[in-house]
C-alpha atoms as a PDB file:
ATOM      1  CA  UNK A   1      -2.328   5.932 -16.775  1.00  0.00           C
ATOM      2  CA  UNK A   2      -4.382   2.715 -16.466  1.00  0.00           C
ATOM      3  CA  UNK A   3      -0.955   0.671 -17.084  1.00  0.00           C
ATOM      4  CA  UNK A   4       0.856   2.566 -14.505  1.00  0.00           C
ATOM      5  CA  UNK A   5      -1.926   2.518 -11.862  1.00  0.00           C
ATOM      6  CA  UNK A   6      -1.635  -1.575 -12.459  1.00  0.00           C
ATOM      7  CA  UNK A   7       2.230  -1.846 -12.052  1.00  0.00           C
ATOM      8  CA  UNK A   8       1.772   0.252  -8.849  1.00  0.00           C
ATOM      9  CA  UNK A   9      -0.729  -1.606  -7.208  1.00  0.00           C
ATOM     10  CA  UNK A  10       0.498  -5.157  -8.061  1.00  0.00           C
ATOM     11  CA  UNK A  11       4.337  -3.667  -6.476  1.00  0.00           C
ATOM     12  CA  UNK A  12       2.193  -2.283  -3.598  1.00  0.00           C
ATOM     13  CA  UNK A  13       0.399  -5.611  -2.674  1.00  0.00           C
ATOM     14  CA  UNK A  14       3.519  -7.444  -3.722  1.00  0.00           C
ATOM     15  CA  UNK A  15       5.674  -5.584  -1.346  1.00  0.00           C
ATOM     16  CA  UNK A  16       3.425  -5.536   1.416  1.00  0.00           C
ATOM     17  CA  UNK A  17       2.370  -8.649   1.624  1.00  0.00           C
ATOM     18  CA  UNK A  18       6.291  -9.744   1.608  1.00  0.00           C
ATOM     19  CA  UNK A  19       7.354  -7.195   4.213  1.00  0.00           C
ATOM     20  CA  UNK A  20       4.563  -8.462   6.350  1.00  0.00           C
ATOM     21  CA  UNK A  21       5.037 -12.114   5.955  1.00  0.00           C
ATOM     22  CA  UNK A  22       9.025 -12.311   6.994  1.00  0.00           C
ATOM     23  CA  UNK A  23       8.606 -10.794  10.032  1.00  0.00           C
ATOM     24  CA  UNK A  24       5.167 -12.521  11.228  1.00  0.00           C
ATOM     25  CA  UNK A  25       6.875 -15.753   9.668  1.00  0.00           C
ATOM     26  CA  UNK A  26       9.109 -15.676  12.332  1.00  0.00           C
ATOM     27  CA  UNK A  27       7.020 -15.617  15.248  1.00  0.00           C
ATOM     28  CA  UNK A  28       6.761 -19.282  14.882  1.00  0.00           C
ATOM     29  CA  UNK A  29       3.802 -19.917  12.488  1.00  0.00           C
ATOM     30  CA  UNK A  30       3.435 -21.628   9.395  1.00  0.00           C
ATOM     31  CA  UNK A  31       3.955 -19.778   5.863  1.00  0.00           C
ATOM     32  CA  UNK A  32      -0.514 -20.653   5.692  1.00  0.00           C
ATOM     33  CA  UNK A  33      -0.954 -19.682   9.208  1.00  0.00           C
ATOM     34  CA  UNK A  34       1.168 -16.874   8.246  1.00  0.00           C
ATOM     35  CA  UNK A  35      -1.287 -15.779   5.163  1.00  0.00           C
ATOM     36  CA  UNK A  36      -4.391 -16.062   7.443  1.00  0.00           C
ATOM     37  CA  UNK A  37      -3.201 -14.177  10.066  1.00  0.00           C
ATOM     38  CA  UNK A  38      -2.188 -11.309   7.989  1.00  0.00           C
ATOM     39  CA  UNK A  39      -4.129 -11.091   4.561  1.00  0.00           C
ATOM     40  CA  UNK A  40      -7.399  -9.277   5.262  1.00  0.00           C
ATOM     41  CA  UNK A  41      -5.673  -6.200   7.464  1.00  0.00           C
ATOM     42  CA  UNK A  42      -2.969  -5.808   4.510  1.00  0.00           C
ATOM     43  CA  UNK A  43      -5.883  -6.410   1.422  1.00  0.00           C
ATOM     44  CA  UNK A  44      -7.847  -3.262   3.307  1.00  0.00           C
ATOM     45  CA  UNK A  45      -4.904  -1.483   4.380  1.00  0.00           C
ATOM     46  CA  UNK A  46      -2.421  -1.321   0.640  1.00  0.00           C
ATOM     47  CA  UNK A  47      -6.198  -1.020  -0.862  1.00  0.00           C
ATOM     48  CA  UNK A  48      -7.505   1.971   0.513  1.00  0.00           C
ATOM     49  CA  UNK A  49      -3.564   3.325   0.325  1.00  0.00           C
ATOM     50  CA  UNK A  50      -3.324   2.464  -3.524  1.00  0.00           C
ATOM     51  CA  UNK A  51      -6.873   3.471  -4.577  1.00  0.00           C
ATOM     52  CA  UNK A  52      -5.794   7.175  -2.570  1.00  0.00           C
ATOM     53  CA  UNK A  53      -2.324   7.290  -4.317  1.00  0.00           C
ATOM     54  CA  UNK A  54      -3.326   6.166  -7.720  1.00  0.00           C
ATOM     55  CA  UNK A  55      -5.834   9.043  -7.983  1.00  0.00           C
ATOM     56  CA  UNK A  56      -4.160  11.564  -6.339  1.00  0.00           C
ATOM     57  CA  UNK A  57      -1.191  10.636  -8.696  1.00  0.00           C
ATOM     58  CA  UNK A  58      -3.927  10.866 -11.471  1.00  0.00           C
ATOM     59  CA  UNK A  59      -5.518  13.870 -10.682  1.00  0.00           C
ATOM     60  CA  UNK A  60      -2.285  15.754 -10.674  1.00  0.00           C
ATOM     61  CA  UNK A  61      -1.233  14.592 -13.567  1.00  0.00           C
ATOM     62  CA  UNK A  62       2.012  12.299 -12.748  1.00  0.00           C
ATOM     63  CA  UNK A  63       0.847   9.602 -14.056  1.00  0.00           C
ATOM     64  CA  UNK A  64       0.812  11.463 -17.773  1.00  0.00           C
ATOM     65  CA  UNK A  65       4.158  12.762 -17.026  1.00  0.00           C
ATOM     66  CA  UNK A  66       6.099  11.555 -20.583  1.00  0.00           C
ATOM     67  CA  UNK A  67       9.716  11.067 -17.764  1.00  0.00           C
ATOM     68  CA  UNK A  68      10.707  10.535 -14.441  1.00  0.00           C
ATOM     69  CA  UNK A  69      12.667  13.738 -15.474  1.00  0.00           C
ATOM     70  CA  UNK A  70      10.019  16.082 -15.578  1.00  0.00           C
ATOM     71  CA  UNK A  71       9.186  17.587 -12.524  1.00  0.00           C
ATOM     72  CA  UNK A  72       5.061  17.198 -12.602  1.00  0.00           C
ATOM     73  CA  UNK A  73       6.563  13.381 -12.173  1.00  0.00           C
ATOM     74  CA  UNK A  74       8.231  13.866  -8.612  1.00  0.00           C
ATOM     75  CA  UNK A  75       5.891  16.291  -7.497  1.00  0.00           C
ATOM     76  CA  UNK A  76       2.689  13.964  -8.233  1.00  0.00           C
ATOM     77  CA  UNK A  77       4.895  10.666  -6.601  1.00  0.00           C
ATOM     78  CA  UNK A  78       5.832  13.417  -3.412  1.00  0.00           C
ATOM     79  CA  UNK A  79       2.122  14.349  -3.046  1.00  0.00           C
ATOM     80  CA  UNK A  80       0.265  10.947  -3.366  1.00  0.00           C
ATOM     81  CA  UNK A  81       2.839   9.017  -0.888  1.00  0.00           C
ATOM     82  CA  UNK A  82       1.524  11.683   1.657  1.00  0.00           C
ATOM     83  CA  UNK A  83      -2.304  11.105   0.346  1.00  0.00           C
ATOM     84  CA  UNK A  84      -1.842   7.616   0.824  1.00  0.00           C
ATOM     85  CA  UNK A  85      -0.224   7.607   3.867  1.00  0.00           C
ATOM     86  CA  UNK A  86      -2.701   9.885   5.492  1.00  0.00           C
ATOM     87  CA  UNK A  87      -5.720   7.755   4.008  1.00  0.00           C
ATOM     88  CA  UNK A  88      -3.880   4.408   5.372  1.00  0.00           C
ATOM     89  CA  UNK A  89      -2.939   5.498   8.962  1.00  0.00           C
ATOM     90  CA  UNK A  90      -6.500   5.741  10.246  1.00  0.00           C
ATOM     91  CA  UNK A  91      -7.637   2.553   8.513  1.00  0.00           C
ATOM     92  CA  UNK A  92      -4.793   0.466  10.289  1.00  0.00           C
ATOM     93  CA  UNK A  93      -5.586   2.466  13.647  1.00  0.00           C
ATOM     94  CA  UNK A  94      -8.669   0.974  13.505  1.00  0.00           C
ATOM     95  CA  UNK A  95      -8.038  -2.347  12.205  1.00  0.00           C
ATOM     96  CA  UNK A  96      -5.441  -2.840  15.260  1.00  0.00           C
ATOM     97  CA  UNK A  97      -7.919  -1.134  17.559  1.00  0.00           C
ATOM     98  CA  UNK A  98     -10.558  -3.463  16.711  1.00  0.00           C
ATOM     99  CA  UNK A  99      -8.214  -6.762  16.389  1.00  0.00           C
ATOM    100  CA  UNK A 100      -8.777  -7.232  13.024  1.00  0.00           C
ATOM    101  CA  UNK A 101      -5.345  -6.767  11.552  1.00  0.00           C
ATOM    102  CA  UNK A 102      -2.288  -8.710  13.580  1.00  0.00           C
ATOM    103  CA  UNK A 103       0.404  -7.025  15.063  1.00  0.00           C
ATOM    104  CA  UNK A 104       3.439  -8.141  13.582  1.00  0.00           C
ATOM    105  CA  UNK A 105       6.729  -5.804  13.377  1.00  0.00           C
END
């Protein structure tokens, strides 16, 4: 579990941070200006998502799943996407609300 809760945050933050940077990237500011304009809202926003998916995903026992052909797999991966997508909405609410994250898409 401790392996796969690494690969998915490192793919999380990866990801993120890449779909965030093309599209801010374009609005005219350097790849640095980029990183500072963007990196605290998307540390505290894929954070609290991954910490909420990874346990949810834990607690429900996908992570121990032995295939991505058992069911408990899928079920686990439906469950925590949902989990961390209801944890992350009102932390980037609030980080817009309150100018600390950047609009950028």
């Amino acid at each position: 579990p401790l392996q796969t809760a690494i690969v998915a945050t490192v793919s999380a933050f990866t990801t993120g941070f890449v779909l965030t940077l093309f599209p801010t990237f374009k609005q005219g500011l350097s790849l640095s200006e980029t990183f500072k304009a963007i990196w605290l809202g998307e540390v505290i926003s894929i954070g609290v998502m991954e910490i909420v998916m990874n346990l949810v995903d834990y607690l429900i026992g996908g992570m121990n799943a032995s295939s991505v052909a058992e069911p408990i797999f899928w079920i686990s991966l439906g469950i925590a996407v949902l989990a961390g997508f209801a944890a992350g909405y009102p932390v980037n609410y609030l980080m817009l609300k309150n100018n600390l994250k950047k609009k950028c898409h």
